[in-house]
PDB file of N, CA and C in Angstrom:
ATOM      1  N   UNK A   1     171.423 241.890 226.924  1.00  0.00           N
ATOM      2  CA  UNK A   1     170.132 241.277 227.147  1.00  0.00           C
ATOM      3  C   UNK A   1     169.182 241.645 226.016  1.00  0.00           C
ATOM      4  N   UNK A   2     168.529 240.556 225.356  1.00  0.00           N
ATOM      5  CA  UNK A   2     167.217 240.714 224.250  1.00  0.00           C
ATOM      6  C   UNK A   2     166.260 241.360 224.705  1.00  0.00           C
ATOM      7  N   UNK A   3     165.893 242.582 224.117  1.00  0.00           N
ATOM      8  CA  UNK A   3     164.364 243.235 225.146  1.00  0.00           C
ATOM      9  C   UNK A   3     163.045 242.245 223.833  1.00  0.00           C
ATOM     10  N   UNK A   4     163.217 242.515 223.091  1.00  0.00           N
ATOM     11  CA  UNK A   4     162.364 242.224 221.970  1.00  0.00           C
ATOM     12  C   UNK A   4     162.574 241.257 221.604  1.00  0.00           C
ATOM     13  N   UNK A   5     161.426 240.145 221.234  1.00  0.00           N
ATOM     14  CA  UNK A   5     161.451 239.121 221.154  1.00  0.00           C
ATOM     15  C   UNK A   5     161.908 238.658 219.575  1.00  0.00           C
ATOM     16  N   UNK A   6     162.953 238.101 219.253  1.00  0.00           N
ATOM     17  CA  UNK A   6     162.608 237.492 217.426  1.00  0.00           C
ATOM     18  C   UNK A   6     161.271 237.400 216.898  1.00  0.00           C
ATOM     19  N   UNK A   7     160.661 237.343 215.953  1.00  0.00           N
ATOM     20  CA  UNK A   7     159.647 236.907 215.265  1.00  0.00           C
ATOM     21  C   UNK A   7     160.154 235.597 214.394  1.00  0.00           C
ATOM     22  N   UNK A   8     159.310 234.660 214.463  1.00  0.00           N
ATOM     23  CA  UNK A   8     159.389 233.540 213.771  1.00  0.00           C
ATOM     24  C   UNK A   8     160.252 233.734 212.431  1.00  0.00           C
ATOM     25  N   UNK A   9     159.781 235.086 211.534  1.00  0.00           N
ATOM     26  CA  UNK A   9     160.615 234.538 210.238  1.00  0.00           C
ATOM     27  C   UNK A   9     161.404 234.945 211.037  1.00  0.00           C
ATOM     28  N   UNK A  10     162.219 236.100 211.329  1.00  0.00           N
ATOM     29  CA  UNK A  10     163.499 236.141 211.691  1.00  0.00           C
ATOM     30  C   UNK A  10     164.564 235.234 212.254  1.00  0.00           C
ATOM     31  N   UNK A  11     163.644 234.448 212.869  1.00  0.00           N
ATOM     32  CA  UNK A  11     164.495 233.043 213.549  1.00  0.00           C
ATOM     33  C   UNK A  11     164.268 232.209 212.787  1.00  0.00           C
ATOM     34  N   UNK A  12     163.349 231.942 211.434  1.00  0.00           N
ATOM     35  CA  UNK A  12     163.712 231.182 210.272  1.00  0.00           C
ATOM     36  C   UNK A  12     164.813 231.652 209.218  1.00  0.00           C
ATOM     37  N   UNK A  13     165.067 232.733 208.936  1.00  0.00           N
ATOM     38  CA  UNK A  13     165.869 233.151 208.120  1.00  0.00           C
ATOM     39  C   UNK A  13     167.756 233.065 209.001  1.00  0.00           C
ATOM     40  N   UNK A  14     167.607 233.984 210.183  1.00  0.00           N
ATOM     41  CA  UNK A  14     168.712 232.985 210.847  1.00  0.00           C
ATOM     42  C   UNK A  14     169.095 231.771 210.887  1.00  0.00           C
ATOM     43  N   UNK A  15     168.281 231.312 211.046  1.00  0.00           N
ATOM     44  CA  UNK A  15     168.405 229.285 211.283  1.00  0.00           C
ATOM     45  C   UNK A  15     168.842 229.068 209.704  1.00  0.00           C
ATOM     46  N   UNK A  16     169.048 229.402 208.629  1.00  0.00           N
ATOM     47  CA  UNK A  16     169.362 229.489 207.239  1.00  0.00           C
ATOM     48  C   UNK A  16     170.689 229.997 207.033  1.00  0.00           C
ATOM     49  N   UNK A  17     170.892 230.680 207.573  1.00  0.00           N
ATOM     50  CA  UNK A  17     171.845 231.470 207.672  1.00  0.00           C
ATOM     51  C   UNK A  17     173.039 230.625 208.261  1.00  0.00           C
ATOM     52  N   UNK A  18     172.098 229.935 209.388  1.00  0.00           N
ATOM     53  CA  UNK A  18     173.801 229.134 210.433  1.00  0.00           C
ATOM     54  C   UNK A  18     174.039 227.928 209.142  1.00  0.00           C
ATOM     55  N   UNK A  19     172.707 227.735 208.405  1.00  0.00           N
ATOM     56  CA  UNK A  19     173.620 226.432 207.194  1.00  0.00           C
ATOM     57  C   UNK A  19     173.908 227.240 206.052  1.00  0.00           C
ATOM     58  N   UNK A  20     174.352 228.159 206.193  1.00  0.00           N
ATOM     59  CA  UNK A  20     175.419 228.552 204.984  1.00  0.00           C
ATOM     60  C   UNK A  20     174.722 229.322 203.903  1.00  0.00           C
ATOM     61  N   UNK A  21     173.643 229.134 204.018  1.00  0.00           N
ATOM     62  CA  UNK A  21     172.548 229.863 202.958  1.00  0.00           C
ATOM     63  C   UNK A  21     172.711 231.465 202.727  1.00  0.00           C
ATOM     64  N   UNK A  22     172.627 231.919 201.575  1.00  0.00           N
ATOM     65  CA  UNK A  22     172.730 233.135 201.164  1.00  0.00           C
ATOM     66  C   UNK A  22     171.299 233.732 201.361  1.00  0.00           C
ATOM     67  N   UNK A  23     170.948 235.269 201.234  1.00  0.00           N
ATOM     68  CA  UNK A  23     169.993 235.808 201.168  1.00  0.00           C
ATOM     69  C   UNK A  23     169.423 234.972 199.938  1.00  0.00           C
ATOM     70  N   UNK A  24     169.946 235.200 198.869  1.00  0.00           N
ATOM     71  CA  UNK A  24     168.894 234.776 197.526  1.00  0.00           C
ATOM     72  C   UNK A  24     168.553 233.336 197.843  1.00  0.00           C
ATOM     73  N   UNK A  25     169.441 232.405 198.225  1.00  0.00           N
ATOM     74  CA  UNK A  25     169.392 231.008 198.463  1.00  0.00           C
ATOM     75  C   UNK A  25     168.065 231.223 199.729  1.00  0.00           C
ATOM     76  N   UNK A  26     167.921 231.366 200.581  1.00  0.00           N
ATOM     77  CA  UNK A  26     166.767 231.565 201.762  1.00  0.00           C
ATOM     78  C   UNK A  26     165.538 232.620 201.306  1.00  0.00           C
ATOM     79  N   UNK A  27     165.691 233.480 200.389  1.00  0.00           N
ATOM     80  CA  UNK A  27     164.396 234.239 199.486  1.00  0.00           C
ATOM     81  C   UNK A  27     163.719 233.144 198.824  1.00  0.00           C
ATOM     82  N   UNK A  28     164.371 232.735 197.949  1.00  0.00           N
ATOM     83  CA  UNK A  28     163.747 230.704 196.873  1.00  0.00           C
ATOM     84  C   UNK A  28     163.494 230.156 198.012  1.00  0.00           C
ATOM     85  N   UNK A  29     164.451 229.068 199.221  1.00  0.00           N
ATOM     86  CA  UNK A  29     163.577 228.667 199.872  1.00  0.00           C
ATOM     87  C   UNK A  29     162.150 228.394 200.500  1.00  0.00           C
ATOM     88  N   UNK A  30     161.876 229.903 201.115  1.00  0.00           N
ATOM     89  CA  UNK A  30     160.993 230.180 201.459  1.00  0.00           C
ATOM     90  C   UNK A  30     159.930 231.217 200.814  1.00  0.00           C
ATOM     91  N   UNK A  31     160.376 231.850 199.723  1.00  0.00           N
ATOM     92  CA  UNK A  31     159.247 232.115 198.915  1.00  0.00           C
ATOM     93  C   UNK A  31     159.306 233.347 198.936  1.00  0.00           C
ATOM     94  N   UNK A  32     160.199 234.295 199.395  1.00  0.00           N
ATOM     95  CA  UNK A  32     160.504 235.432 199.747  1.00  0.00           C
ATOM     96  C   UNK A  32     161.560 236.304 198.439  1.00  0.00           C
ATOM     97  N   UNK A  33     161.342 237.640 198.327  1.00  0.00           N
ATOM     98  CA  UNK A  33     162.231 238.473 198.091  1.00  0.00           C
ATOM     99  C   UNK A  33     163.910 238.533 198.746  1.00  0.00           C
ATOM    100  N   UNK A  34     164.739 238.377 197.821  1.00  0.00           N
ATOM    101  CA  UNK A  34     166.068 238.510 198.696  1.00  0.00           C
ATOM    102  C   UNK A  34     166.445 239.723 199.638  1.00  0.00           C
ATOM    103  N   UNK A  35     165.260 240.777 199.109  1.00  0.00           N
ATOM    104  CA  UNK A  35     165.319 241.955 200.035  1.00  0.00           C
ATOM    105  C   UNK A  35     164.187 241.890 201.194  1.00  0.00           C
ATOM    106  N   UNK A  36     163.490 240.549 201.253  1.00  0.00           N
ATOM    107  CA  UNK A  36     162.740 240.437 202.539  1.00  0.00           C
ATOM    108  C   UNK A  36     163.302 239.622 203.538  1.00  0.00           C
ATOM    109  N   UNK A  37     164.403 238.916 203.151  1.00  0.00           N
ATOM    110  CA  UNK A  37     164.846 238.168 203.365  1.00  0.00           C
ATOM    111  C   UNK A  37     166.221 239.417 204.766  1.00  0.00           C
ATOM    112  N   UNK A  38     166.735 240.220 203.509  1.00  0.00           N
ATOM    113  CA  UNK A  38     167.730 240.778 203.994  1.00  0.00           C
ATOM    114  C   UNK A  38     167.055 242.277 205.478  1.00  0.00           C
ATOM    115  N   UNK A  39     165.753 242.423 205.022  1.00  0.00           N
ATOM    116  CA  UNK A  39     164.992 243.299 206.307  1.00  0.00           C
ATOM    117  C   UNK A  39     164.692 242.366 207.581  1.00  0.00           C
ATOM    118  N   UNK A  40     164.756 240.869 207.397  1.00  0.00           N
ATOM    119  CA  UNK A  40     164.520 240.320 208.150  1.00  0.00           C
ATOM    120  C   UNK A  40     165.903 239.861 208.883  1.00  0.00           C
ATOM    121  N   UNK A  41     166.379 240.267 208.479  1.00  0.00           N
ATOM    122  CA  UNK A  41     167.923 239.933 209.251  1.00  0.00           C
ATOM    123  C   UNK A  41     168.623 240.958 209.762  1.00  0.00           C
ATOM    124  N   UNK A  42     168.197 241.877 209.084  1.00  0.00           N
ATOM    125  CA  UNK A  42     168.736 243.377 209.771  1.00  0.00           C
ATOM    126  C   UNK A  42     167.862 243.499 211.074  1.00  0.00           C
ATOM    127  N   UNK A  43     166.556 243.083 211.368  1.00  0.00           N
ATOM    128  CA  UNK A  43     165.595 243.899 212.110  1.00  0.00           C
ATOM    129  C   UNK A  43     166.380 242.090 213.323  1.00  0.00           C
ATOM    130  N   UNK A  44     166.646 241.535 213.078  1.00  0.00           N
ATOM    131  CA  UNK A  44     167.148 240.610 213.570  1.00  0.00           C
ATOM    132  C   UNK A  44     168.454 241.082 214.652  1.00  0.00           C
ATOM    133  N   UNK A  45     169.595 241.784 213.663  1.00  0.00           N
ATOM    134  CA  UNK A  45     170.768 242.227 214.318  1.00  0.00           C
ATOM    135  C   UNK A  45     170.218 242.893 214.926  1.00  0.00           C
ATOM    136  N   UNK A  46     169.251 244.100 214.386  1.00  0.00           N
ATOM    137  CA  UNK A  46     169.306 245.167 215.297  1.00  0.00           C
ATOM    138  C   UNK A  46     168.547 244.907 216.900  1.00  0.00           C
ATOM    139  N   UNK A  47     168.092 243.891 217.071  1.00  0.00           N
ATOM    140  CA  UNK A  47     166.877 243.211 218.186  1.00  0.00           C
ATOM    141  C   UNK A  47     168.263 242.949 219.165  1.00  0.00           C
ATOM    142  N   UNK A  48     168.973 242.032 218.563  1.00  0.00           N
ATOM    143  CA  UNK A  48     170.062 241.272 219.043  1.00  0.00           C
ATOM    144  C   UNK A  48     171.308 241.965 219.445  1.00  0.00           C
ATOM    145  N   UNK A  49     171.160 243.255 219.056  1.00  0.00           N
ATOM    146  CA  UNK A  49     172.560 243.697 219.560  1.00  0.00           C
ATOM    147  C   UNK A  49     173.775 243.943 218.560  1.00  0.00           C
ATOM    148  N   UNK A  50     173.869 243.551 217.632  1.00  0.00           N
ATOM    149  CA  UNK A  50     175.011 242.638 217.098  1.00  0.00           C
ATOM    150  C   UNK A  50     174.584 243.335 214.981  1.00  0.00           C
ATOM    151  N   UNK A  51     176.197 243.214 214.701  1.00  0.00           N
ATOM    152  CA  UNK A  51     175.737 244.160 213.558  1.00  0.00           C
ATOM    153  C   UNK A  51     176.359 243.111 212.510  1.00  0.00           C
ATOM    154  N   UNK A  52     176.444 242.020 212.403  1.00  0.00           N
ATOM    155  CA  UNK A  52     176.331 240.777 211.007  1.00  0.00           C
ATOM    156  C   UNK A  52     175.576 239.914 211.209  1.00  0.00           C
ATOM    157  N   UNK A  53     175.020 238.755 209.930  1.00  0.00           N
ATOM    158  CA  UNK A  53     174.766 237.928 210.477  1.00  0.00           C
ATOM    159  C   UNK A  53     174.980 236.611 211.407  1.00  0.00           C
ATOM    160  N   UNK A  54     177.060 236.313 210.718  1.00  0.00           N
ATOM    161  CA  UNK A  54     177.208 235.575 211.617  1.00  0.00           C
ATOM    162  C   UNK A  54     177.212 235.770 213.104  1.00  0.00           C
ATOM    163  N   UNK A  55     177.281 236.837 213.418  1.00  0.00           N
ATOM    164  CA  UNK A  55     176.878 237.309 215.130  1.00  0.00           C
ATOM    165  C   UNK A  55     176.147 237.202 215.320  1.00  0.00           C
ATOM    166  N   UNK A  56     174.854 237.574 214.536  1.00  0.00           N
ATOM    167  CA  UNK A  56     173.437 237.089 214.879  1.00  0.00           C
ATOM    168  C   UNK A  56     173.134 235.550 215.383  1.00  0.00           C
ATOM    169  N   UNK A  57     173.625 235.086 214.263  1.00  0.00           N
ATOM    170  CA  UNK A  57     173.914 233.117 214.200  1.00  0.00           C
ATOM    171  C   UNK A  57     174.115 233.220 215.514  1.00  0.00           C
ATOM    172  N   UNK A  58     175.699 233.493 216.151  1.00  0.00           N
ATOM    173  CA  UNK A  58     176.095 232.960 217.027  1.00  0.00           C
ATOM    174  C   UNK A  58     175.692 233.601 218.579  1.00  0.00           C
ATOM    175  N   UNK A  59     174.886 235.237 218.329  1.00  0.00           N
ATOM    176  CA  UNK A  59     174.198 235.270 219.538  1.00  0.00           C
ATOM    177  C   UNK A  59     172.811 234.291 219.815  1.00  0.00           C
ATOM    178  N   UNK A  60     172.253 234.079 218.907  1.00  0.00           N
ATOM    179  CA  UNK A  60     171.012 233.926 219.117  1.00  0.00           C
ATOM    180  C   UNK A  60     170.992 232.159 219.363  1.00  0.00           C
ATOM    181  N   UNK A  61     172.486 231.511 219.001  1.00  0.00           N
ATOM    182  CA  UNK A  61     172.847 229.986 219.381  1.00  0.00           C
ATOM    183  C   UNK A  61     173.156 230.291 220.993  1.00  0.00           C
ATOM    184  N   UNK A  62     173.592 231.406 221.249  1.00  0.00           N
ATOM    185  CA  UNK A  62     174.150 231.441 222.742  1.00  0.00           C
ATOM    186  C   UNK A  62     172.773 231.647 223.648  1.00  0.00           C
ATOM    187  N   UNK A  63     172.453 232.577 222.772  1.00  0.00           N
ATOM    188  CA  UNK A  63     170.786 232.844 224.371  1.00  0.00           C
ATOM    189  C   UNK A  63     169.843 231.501 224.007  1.00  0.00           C
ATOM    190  N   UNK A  64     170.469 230.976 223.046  1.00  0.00           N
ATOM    191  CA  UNK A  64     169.334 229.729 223.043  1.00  0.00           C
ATOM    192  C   UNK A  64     167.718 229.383 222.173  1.00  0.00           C
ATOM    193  N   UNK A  65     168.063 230.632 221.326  1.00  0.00           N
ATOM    194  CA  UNK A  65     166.851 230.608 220.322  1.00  0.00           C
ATOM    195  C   UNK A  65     166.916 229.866 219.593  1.00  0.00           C
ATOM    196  N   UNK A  66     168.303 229.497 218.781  1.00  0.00           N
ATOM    197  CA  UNK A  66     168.485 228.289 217.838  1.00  0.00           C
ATOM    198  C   UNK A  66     168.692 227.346 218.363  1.00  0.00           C
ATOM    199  N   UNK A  67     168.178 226.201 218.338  1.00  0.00           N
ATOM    200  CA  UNK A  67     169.290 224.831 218.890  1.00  0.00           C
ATOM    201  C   UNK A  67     170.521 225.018 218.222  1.00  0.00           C
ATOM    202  N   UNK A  68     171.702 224.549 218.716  1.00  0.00           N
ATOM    203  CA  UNK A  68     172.506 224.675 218.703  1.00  0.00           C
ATOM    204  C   UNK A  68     172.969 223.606 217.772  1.00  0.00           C
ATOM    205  N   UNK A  69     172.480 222.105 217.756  1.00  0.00           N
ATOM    206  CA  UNK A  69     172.210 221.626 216.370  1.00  0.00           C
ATOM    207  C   UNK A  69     171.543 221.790 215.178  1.00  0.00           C
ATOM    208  N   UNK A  70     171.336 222.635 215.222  1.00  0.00           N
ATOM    209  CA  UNK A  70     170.821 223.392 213.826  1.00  0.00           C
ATOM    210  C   UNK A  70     172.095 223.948 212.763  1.00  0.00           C
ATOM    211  N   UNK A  71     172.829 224.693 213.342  1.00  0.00           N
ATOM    212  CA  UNK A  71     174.237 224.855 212.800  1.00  0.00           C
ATOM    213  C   UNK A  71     175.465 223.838 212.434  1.00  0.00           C
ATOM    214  N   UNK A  72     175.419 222.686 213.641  1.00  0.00           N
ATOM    215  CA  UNK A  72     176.118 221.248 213.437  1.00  0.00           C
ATOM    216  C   UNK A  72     176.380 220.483 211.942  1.00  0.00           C
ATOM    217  N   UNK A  73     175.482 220.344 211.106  1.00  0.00           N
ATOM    218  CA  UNK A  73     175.961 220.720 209.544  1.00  0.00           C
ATOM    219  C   UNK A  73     176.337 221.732 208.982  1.00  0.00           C
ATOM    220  N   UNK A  74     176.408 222.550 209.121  1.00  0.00           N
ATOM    221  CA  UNK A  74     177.355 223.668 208.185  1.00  0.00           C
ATOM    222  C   UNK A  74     178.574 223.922 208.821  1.00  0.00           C
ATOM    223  N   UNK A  75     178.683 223.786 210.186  1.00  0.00           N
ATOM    224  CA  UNK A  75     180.210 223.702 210.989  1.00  0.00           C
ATOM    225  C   UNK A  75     180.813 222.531 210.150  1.00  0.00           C
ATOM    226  N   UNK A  76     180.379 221.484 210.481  1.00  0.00           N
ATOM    227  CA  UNK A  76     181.456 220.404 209.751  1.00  0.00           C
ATOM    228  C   UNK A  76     181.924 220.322 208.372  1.00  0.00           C
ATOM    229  N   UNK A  77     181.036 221.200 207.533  1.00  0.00           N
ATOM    230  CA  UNK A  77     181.301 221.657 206.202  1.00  0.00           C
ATOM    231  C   UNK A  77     182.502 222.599 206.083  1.00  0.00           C
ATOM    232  N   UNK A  78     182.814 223.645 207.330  1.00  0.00           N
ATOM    233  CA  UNK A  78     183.395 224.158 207.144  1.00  0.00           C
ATOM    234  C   UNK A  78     184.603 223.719 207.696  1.00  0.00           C
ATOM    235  N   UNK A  79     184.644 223.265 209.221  1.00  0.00           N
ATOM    236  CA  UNK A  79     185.756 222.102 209.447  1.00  0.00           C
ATOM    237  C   UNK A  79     186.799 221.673 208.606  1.00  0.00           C
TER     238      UNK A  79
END
Protein backbone atom coordinates (compact mmCIF):
# COMPACT_ATOMS: atom_id res chain seq x y z
CA UNK A 1 0.00 0.00 0.00
CA UNK A 2 1.26 3.81 -1.07
CA UNK A 3 1.35 5.85 2.26
CA UNK A 4 2.78 8.95 0.42
CA UNK A 5 1.40 10.44 -2.24
CA UNK A 6 3.64 10.89 -5.80
CA UNK A 7 4.30 14.47 -6.50
CA UNK A 8 3.46 15.63 -9.90
CA UNK A 9 7.08 15.65 -11.26
CA UNK A 10 7.55 12.28 -10.08
CA UNK A 11 4.53 11.03 -11.93
CA UNK A 12 5.83 13.14 -14.87
CA UNK A 13 9.16 11.70 -15.02
CA UNK A 14 7.59 8.10 -14.60
CA UNK A 15 5.04 8.64 -17.27
CA UNK A 16 8.54 9.19 -19.46
CA UNK A 17 9.93 6.51 -18.37
CA UNK A 18 6.87 3.97 -19.42
CA UNK A 19 7.80 5.60 -23.21
CA UNK A 20 11.17 4.49 -23.15
CA UNK A 21 12.84 7.74 -22.28
CA UNK A 22 16.18 7.85 -20.61
CA UNK A 23 17.09 10.08 -17.64
CA UNK A 24 19.08 12.53 -20.01
CA UNK A 25 16.28 12.15 -22.72
CA UNK A 26 13.41 13.33 -19.81
CA UNK A 27 16.18 16.05 -18.11
CA UNK A 28 16.03 17.98 -22.11
CA UNK A 29 12.46 17.29 -22.17
CA UNK A 30 11.50 18.94 -19.38
CA UNK A 31 14.20 21.26 -18.60
CA UNK A 32 15.76 19.43 -15.87
CA UNK A 33 19.22 18.08 -14.77
CA UNK A 34 19.67 14.31 -15.56
CA UNK A 35 20.44 14.14 -11.88
CA UNK A 36 17.00 15.79 -11.06
CA UNK A 37 15.54 13.80 -13.09
CA UNK A 38 17.23 10.61 -11.52
CA UNK A 39 16.25 12.03 -7.49
CA UNK A 40 12.97 12.14 -8.82
CA UNK A 41 12.68 8.63 -9.57
CA UNK A 42 14.46 7.31 -6.77
CA UNK A 43 12.20 9.32 -4.22
CA UNK A 44 9.52 7.72 -6.59
CA UNK A 45 10.72 3.92 -5.97
CA UNK A 46 11.31 4.59 -2.67
CA UNK A 47 7.36 6.02 -2.05
CA UNK A 48 6.31 2.98 -4.12
CA UNK A 49 7.89 0.21 -2.64
CA UNK A 50 9.78 -1.06 -5.47
CA UNK A 51 13.59 -0.63 -6.27
CA UNK A 52 13.76 0.12 -10.48
CA UNK A 53 12.16 2.08 -12.59
CA UNK A 54 10.48 -0.33 -14.62
CA UNK A 55 8.66 -1.48 -11.33
CA UNK A 56 7.93 1.82 -10.62
CA UNK A 57 6.27 2.06 -14.32
CA UNK A 58 4.48 -0.96 -13.65
CA UNK A 59 3.41 -0.36 -9.94
CA UNK A 60 2.22 2.89 -10.30
CA UNK A 61 0.16 1.54 -13.88
CA UNK A 62 -1.32 -1.04 -11.38
CA UNK A 63 -2.56 1.33 -8.42
CA UNK A 64 -3.67 3.50 -11.18
CA UNK A 65 -1.62 6.68 -11.13
CA UNK A 66 -0.64 6.32 -14.75
CA UNK A 67 -3.28 5.58 -17.25
CA UNK A 68 -2.47 2.69 -18.42
CA UNK A 69 -2.48 4.14 -21.98
CA UNK A 70 0.20 6.15 -21.45
CA UNK A 71 2.65 3.19 -21.80
CA UNK A 72 0.50 1.62 -24.94
CA UNK A 73 3.20 3.22 -27.31
CA UNK A 74 6.29 2.09 -26.04
CA UNK A 75 4.79 -1.56 -25.42
CA UNK A 76 4.14 -1.91 -29.08
CA UNK A 77 7.60 -0.63 -29.84
CA UNK A 78 8.80 -3.18 -27.96
CA UNK A 79 6.36 -5.97 -29.14
Amino acid sequence: MITTPLTGRELECLEWVSHGKTSWEIGTILDLSERTVNFHLRNACQKLGVYGRQHAVAKALKSGMLPYSVSVTSMSVIA
